[in-house]
Protein backbone atom coordinates (compact mmCIF):
# COMPACT_ATOMS: atom_id res chain seq x y z
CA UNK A 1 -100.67 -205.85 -9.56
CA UNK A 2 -97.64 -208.06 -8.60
CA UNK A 3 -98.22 -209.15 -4.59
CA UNK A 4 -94.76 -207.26 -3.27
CA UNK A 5 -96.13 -204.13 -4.67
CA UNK A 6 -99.51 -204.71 -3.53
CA UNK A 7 -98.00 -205.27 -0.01
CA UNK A 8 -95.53 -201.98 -0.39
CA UNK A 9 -98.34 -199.90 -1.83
CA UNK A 10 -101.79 -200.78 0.53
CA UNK A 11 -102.81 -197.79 2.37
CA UNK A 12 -105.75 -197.41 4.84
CA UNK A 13 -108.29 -194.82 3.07
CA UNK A 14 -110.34 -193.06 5.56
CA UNK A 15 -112.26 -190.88 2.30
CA UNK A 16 -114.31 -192.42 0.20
CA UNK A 17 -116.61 -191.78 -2.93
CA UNK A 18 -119.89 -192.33 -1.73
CA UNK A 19 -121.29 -191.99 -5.55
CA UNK A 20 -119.44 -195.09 -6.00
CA UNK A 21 -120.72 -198.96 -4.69
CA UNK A 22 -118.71 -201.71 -4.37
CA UNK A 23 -120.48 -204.99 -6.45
CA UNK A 24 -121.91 -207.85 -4.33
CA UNK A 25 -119.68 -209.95 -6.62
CA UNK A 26 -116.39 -207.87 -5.73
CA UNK A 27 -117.51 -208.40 -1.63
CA UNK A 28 -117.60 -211.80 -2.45
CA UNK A 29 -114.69 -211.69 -3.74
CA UNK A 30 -113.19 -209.61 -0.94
CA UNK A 31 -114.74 -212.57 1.32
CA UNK A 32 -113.11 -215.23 -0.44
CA UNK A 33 -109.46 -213.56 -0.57
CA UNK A 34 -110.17 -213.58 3.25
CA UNK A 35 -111.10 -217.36 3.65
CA UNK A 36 -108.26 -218.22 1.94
CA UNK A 37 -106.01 -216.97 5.12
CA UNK A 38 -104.30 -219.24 7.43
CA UNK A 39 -106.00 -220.24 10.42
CA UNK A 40 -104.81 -222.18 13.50
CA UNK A 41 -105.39 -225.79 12.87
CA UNK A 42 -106.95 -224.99 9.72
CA UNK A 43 -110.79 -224.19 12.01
CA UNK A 44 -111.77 -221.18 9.64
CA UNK A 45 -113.56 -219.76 12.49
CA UNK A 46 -114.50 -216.75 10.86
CA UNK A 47 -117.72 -215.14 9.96
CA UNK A 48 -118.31 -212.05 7.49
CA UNK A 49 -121.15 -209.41 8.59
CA UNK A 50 -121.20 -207.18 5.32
CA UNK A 51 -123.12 -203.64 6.77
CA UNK A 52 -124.32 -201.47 3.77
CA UNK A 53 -126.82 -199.71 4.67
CA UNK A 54 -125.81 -196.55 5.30
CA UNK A 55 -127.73 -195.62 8.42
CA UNK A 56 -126.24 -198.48 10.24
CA UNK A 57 -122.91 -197.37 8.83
CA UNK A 58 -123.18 -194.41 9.96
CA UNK A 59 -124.50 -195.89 13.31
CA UNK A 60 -121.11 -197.86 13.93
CA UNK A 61 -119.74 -194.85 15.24
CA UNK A 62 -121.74 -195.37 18.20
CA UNK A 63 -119.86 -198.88 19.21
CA UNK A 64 -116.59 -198.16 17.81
CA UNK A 65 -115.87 -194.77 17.65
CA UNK A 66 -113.05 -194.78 15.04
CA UNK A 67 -115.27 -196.10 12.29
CA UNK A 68 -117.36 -192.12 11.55
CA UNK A 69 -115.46 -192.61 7.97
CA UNK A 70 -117.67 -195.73 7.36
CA UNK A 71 -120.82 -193.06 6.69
CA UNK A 72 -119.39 -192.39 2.99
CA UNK A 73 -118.26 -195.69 2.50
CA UNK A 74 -119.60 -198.04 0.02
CA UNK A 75 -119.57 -201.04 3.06
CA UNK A 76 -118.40 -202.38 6.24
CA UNK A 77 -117.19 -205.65 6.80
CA UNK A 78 -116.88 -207.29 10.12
CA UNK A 79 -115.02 -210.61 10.69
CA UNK A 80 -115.65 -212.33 13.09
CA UNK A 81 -114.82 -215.77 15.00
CA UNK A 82 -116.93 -218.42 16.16
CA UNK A 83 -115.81 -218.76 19.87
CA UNK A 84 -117.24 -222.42 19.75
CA UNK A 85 -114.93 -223.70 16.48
CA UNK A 86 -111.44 -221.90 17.37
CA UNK A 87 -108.72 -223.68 18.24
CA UNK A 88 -108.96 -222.34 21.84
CA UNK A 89 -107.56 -223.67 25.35
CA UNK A 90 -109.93 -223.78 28.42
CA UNK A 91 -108.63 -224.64 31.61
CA UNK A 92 -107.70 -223.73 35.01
CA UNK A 93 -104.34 -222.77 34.64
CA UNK A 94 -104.63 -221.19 30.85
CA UNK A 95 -107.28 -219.80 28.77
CA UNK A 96 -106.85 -218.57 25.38
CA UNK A 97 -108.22 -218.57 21.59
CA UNK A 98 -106.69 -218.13 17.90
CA UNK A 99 -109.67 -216.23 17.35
CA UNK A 100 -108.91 -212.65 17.25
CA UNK A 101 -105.12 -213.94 15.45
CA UNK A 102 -106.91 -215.62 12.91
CA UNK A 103 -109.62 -212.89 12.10
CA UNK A 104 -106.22 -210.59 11.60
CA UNK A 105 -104.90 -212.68 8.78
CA UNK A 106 -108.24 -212.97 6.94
CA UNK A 107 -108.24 -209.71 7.74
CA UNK A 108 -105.01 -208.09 5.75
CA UNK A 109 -106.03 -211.10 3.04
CA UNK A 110 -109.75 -209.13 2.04
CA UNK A 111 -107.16 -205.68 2.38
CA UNK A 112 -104.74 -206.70 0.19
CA UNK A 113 -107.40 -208.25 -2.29
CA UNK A 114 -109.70 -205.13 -2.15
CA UNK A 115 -106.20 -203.00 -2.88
CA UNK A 116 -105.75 -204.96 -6.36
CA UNK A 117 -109.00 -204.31 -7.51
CA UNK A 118 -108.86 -200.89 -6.95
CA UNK A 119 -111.09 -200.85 -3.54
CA UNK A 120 -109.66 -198.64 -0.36
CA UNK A 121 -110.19 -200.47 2.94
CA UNK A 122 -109.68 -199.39 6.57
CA UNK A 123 -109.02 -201.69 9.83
CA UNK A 124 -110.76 -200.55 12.73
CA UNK A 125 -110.39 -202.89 15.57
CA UNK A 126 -113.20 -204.39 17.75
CA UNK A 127 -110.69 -206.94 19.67
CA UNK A 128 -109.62 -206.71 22.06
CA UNK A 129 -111.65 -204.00 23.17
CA UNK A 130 -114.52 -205.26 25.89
CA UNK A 131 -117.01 -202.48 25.20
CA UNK A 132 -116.47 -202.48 21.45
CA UNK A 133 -117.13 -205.93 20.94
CA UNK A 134 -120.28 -206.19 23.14
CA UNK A 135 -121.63 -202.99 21.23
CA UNK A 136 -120.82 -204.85 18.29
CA UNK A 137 -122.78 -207.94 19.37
CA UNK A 138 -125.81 -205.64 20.48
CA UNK A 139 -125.68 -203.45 17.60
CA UNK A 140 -125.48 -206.27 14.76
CA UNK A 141 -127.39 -208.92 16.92
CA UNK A 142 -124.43 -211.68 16.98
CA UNK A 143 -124.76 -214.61 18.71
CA UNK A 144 -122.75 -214.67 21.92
CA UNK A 145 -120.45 -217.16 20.46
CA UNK A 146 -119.79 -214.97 17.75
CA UNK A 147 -116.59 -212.07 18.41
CA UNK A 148 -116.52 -209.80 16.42
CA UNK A 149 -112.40 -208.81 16.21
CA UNK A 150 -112.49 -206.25 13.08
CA UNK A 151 -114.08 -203.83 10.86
CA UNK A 152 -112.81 -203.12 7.49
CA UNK A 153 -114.29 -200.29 5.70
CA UNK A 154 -114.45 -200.40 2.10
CA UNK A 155 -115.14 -198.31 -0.58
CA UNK A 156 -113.57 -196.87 -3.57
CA UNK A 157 -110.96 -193.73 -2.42
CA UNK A 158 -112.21 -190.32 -2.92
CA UNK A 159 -107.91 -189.60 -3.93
CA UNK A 160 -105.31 -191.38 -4.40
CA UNK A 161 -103.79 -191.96 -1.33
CA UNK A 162 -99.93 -190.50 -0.05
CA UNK A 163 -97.39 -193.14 -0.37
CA UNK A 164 -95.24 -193.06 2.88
CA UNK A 165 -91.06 -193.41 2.96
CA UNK A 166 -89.68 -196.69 2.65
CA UNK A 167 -90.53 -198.02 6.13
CA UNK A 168 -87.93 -201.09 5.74
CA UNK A 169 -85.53 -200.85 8.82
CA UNK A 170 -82.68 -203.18 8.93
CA UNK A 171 -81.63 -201.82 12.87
CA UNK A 172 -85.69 -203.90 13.93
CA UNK A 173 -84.09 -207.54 12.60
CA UNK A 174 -82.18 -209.43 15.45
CA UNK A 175 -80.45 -212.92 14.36
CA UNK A 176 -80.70 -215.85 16.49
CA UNK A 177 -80.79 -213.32 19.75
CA UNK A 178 -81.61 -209.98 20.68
């Protein structure tokens, strides 16, 4: 699959064949599309929880309720960022951290792999959601340095998904102002 059609054609799959598994070698694979994302200074901060057992699948639901698709799903993956190696400010008058941006492109990198090789994903957020990331930490026993910022649900598609209308709008680009 040519990237601009890859990019045109991704969909988010929310059904899944559960007769089918995704290969440990294809998740690696998925992981390595992702780690090959941009990251602020170059810190590749993140961290990949693959979930596959289907209880705790199922179970996500509990922390992030979005994710009750994941049940039928071949896996879950949850990047994360290491809080400690982001490039991050601390200080009195500003506090902030790449993390959760740099999750997001590793992120759309494992979609846009899994899409090539046939493999539906889904992005269900944890970041920046308070509640959803400490369930997250609980429920997968992170360390607290470790923020979890998305989940993307993986399996094979159970259909071929709808393609939607051309979404390109020329009236969203401003030149050099608003």
């Amino acid at each position: 699959m040519e990237l601009m059609e890859g990019i045109l054609t991704r969909r988010s799959i929310r059904q899944y064949d559960s007769s089918r598994k995704i290969s440990k070698e294809d998740v690696e694979k998925l992981i390595r599309a992702a780690q090959y994302a941009p990251s602020a200074h170059n810190k590749q901060e993140w961290e990949f929880i693959v979930v596959e057992d289907k209880e705790k699948l199922e179970g996500l639901r509990r922390v992030q309720p979005w994710t009750s698709f994941a049940k039928d799903a071949s896996c879950a993956i949850v990047i994360c960022s290491d809080e400690n190696n982001s490039f991050s400010r601390h200080k009195e008058d500003e506090t902030w951290s790449y993390g959760d941006i740099d999750t997001a492109l590793a992120a759309q990198n494992l979609m846009l792999a899994a899409h090539s090789m046939g493999i539906g994903t889904c992005f269900c957020g944890a970041a920046p959601m308070p509640r959803v990331i400490a369930g997250i930490q609980e429920y997968l026993e992170l360390p607290e340095n470790i923020r979890p910022a998305a989940i993307i649900i993986a399996g094979y598609p159970a259909a071929e998904p709808k393609q939607p209308e051309d979404r390109y709008n020329p009236q969203r680009i401003h030149w050099n102002k608003w």
